[in-house]
Each structure stands twice: as C-alpha cells, then as structure tokens.
C-alpha atoms as a PDB file:
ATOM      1  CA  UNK A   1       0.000   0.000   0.000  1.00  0.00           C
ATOM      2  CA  UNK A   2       1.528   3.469  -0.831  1.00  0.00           C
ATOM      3  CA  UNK A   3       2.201   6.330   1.880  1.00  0.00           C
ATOM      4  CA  UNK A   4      -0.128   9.187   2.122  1.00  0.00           C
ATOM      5  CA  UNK A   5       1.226  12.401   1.631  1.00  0.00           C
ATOM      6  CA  UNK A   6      -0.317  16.043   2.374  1.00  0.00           C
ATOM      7  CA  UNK A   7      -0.884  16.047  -1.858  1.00  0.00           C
ATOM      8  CA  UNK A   8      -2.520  12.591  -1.467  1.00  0.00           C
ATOM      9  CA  UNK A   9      -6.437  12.979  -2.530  1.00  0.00           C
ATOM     10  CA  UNK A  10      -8.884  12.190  -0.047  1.00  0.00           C
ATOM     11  CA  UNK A  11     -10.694   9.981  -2.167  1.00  0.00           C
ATOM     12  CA  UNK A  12      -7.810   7.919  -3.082  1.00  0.00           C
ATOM     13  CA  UNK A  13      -7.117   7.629   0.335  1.00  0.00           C
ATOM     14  CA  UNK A  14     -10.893   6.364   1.436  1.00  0.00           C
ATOM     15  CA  UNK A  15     -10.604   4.164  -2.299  1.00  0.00           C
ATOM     16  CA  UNK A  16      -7.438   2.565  -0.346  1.00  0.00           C
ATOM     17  CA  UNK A  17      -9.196   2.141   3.083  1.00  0.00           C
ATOM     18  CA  UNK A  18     -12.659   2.981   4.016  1.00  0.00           C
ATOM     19  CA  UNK A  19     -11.434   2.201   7.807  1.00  0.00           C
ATOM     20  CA  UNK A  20      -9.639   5.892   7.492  1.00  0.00           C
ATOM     21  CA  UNK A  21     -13.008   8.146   7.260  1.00  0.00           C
ATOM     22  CA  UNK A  22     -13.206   8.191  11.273  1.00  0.00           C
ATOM     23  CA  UNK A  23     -10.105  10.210  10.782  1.00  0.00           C
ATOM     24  CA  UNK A  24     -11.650  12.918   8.336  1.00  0.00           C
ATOM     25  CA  UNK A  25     -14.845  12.909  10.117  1.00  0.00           C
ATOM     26  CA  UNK A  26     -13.201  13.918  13.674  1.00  0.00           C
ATOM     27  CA  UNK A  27     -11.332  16.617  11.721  1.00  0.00           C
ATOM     28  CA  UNK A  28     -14.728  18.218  11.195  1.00  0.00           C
ATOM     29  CA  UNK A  29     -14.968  16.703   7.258  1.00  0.00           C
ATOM     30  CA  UNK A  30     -18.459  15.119   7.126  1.00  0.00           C
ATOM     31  CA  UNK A  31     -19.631  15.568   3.878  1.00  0.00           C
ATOM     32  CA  UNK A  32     -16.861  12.620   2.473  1.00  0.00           C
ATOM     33  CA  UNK A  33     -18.868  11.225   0.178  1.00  0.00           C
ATOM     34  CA  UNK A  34     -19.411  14.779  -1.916  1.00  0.00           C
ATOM     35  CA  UNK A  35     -17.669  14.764  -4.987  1.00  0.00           C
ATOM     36  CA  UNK A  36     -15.561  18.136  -4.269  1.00  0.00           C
ATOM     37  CA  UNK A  37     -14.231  17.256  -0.995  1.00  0.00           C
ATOM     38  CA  UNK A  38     -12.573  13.448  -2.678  1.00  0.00           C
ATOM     39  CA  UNK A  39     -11.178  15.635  -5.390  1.00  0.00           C
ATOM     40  CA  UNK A  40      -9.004  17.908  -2.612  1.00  0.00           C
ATOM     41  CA  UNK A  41      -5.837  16.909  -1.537  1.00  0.00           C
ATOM     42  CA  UNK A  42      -5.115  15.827   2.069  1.00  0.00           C
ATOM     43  CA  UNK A  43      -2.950  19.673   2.697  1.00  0.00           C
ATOM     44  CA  UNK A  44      -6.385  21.559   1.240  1.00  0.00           C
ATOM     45  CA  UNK A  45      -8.737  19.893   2.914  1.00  0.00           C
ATOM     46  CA  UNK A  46      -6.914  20.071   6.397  1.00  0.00           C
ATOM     47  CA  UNK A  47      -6.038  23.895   5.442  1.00  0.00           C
ATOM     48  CA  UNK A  48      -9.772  24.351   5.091  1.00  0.00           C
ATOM     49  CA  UNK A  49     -10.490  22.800   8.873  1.00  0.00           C
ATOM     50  CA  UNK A  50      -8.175  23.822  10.347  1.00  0.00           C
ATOM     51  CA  UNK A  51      -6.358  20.520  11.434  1.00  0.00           C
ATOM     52  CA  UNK A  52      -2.347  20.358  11.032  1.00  0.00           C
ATOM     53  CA  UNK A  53      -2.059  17.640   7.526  1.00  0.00           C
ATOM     54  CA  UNK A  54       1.574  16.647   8.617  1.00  0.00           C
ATOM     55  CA  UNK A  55      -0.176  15.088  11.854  1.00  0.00           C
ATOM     56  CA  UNK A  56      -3.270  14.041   9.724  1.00  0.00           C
ATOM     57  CA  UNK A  57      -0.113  12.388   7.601  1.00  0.00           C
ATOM     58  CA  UNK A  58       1.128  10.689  10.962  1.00  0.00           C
ATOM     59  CA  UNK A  59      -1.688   9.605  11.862  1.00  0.00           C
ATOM     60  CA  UNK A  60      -2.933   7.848   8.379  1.00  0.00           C
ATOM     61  CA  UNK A  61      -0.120   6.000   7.517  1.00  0.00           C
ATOM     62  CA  UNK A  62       0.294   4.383  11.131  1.00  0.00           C
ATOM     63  CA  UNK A  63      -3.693   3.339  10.946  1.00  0.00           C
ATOM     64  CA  UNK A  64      -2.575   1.830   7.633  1.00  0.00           C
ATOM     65  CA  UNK A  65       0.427   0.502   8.754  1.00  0.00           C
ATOM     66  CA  UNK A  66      -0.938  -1.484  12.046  1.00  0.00           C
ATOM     67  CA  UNK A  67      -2.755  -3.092   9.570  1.00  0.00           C
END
C-alpha cells in the first residue's frame, strides 16, 4: 500500500481504506462522500479545517500501517 502524503487525494485515500473516514470525520470533514471534498488533496482539505495535515499524515499511515 503506498504512503499518504499532504498532496494525497482524499478519495484515493478512502478508495485505499474505508477504515480511514473516522479520521476525516473527527477533523470536522463530514460531507466525504461529496464529490468536491474526494477531489481535494489531504494539505487543502486540512487547510480548510483547520487541522495540522503533517499530523493528519502521521496519523494515516500508522492506521494503515498497524494493519
């Protein structure tokens, strides 16, 4: 499975794992199945709620990794 990185789409990332929307949703992104928020990147959409995307980063890739 590839890394995610802060230019890594959201929708990729739920098309890799559906097991990672808890993640987005406690960020305050609940509208994941609307076609403009799986066409932002990971940095944009973290930008927009205010949530730091390098620990968003962290925190994806060691859900997908303890897998």
């Amino acid at each position: 499975m590839a890394a995610i990185t802060k230019d890594t789409l959201i929708g990729d990332i739920l098309d890799m794992d559906r097991t990672t929307a808890p993640f987005f949703m406690e960020m305050g992104m609940h509208c994941l199945g609307c076609p403009a928020s799986r066409g932002e990147s990971l940095e944009q959409a973290c930008m927009v709620h205010g949530v730091s995307a390098d620990e968003l980063v962290g925190k994806l890739n060691a859900h997908l990794a303890s897998k």
